[in-house]
C-alpha atoms as a PDB file:
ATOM      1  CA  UNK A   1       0.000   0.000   0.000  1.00  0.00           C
ATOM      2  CA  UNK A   2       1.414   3.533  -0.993  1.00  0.00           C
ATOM      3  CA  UNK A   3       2.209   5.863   1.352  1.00  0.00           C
ATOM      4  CA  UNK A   4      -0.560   8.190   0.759  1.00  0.00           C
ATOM      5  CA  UNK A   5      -3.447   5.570   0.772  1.00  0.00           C
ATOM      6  CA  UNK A   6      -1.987   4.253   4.208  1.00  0.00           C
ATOM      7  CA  UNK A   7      -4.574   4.098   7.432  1.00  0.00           C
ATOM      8  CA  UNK A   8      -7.361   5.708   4.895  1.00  0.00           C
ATOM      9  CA  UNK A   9      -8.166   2.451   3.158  1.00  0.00           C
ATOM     10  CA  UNK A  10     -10.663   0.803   4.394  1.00  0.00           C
ATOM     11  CA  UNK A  11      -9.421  -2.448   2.718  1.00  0.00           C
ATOM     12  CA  UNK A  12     -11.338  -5.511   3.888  1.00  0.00           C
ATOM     13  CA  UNK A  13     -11.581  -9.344   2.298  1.00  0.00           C
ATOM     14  CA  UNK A  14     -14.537  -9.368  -0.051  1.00  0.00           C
ATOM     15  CA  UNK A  15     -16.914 -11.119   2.151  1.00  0.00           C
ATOM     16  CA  UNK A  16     -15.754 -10.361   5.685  1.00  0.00           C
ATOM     17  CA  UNK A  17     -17.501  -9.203   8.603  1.00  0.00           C
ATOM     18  CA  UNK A  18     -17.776  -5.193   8.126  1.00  0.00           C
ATOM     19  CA  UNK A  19     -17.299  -5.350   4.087  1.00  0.00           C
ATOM     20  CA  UNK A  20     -20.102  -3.139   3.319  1.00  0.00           C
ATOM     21  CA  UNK A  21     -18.542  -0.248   5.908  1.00  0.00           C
ATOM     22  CA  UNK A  22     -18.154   1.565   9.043  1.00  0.00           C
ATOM     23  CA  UNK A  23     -15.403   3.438  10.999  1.00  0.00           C
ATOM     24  CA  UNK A  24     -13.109  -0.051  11.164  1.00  0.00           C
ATOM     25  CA  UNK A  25     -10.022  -0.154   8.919  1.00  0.00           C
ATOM     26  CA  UNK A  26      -9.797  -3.809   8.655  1.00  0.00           C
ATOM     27  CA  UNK A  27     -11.765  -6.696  10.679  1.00  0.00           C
ATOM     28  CA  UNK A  28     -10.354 -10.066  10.837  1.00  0.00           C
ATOM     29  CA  UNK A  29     -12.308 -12.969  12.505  1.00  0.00           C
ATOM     30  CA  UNK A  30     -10.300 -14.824  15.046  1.00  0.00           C
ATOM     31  CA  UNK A  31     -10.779 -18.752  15.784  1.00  0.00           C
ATOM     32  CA  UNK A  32      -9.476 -18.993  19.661  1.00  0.00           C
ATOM     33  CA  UNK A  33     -10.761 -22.893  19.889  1.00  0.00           C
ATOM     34  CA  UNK A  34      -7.713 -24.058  19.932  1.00  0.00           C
ATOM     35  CA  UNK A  35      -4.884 -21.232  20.702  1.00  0.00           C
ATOM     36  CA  UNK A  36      -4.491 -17.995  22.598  1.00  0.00           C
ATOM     37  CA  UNK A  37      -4.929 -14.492  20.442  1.00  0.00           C
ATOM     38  CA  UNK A  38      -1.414 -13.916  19.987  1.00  0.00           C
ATOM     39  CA  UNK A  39      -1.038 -17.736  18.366  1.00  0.00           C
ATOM     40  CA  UNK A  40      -3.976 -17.042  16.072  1.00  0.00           C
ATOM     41  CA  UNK A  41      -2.795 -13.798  14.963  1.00  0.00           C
ATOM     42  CA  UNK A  42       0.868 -14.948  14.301  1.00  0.00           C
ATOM     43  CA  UNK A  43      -0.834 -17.984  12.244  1.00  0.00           C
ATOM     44  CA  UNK A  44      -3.009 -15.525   9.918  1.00  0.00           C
ATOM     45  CA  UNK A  45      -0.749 -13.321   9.477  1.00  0.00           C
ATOM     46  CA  UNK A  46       1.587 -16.301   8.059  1.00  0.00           C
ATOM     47  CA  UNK A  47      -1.370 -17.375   6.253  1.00  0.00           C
ATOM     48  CA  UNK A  48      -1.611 -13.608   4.752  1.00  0.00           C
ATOM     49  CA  UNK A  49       1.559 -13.056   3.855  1.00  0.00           C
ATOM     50  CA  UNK A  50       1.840 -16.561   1.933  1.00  0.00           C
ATOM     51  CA  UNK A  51      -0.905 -15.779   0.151  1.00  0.00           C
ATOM     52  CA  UNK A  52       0.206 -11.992  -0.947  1.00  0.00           C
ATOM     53  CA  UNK A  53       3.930 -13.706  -2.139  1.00  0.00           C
ATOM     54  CA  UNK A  54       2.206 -15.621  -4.523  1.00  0.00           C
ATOM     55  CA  UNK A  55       2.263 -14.780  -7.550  1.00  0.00           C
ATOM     56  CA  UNK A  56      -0.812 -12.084  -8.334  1.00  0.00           C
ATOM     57  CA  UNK A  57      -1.442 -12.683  -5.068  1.00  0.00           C
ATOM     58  CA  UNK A  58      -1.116  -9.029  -3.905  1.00  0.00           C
ATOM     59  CA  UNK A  59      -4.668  -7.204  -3.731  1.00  0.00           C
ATOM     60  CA  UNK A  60      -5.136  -4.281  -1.586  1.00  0.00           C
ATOM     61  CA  UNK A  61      -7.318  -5.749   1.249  1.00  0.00           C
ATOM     62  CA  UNK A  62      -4.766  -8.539   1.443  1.00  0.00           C
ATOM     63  CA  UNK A  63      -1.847  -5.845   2.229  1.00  0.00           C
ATOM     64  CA  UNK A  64      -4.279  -3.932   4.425  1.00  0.00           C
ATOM     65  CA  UNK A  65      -4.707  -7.644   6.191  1.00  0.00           C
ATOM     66  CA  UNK A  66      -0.818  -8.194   6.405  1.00  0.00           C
ATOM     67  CA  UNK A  67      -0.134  -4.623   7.481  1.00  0.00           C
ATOM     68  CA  UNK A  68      -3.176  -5.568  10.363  1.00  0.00           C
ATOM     69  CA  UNK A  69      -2.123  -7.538  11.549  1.00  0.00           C
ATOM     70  CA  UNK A  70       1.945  -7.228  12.096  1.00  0.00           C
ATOM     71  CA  UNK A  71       1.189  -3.968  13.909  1.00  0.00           C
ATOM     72  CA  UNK A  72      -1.268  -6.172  16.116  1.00  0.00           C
ATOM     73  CA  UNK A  73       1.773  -8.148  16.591  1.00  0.00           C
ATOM     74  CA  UNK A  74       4.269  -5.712  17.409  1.00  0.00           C
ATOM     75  CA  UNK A  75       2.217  -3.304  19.455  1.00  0.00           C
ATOM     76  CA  UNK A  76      -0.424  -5.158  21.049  1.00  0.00           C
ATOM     77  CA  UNK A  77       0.668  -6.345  25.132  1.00  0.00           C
ATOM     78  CA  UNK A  78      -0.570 -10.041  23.990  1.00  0.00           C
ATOM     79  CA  UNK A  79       0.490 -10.929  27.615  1.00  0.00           C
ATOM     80  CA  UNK A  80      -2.480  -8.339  29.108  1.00  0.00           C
ATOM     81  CA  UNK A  81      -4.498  -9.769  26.617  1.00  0.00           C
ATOM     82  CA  UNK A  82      -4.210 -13.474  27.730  1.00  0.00           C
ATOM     83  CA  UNK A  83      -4.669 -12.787  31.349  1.00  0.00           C
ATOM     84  CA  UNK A  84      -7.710 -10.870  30.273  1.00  0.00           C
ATOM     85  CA  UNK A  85      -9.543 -13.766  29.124  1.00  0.00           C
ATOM     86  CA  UNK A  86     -10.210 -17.174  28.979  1.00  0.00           C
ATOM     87  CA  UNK A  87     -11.591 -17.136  25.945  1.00  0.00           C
ATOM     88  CA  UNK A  88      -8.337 -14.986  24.652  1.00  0.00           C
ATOM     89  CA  UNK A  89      -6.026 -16.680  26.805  1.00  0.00           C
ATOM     90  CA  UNK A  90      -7.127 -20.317  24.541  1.00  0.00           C
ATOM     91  CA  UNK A  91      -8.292 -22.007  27.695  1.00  0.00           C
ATOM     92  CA  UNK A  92     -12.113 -21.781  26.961  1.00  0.00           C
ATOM     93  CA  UNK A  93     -12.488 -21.905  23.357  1.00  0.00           C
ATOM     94  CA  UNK A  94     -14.285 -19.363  21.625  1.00  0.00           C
ATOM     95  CA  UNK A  95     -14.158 -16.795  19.026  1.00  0.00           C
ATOM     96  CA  UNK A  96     -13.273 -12.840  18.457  1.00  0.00           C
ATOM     97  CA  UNK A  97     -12.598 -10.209  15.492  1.00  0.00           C
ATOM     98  CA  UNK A  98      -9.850  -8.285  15.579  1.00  0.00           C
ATOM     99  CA  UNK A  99     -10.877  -4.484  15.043  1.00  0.00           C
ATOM    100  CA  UNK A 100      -8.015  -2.229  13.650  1.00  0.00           C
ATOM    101  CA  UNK A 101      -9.017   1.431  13.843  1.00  0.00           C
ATOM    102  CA  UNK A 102      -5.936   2.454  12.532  1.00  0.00           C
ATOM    103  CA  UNK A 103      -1.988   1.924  13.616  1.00  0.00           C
ATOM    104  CA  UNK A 104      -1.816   0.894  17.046  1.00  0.00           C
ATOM    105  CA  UNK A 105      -5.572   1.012  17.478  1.00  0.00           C
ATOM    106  CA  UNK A 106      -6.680  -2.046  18.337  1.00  0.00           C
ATOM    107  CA  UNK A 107     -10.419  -3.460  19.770  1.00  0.00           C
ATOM    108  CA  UNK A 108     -11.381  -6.928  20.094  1.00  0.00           C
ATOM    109  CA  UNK A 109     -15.205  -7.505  19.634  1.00  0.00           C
ATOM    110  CA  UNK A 110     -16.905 -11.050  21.642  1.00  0.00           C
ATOM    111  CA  UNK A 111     -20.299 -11.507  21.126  1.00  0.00           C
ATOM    112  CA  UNK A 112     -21.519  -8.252  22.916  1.00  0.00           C
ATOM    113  CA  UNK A 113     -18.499  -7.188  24.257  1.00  0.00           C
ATOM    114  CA  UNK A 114     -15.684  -4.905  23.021  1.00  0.00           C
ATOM    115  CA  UNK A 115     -12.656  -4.900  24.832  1.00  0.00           C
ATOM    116  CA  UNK A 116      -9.849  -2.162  24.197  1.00  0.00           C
ATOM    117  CA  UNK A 117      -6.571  -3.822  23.570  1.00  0.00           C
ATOM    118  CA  UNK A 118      -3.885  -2.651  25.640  1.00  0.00           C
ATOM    119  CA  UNK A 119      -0.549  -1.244  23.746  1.00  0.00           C
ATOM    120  CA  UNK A 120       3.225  -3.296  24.795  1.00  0.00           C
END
């Protein structure tokens, strides 16, 4: 993504939850059955990136995906996170999306509840 499109974008997988709009830059739905947040961040992001290095495999809400989701990685106190939670900590299975307002702006949405996520 170009400099001058970067955190205006509102870039999201054809399909995903928020597609048709709304104040979130990207949304990414988070399986937590089996793994903590951090885990099934790290493993989507792999996933993401993968997928953009093949060839014409680069669309925009791909790198808006990828660029989600490393700054969720860097920034995000993943630690905080865990002890938050059971359901984000992987002990009580479950499921969450990933909000990015922007860089280092970070909510996690579960069923009716939206959590802040706390900056490392």
């Amino acid at each position: 993504m170009s400099n001058e499109n970067k955190g205006r974008t509102a870039a999201r997988e054809p399909g995903s939850p928020g597609a048709g709009g709304g104040e979130a830059f990207v949304r990414i739905g988070l399986d937590l059955s089996r793994h903590c947040v951090e885990t099934e961040a790290r493993r989507l992001y792999e996933k993401a990136l993968r997928q953009a290095l093949a060839p014409d495999g680069l669309e925009a809400w791909l790198e808006a995906r990828v660029e989600a989701l490393a700054d969720f990685l860097e920034h995000a106190d993943h630690r905080a996170l865990r002890a938050s939670d059971p359901v984000l900590s992987g002990a009580a299975g479950g499921k969450a999306v990933l909000v990015v307002h922007g860089p280092g702006s970070f909510s996690l949405e579960m069923g009716d509840r939206t959590l802040a996520v706390p900056l490392g």
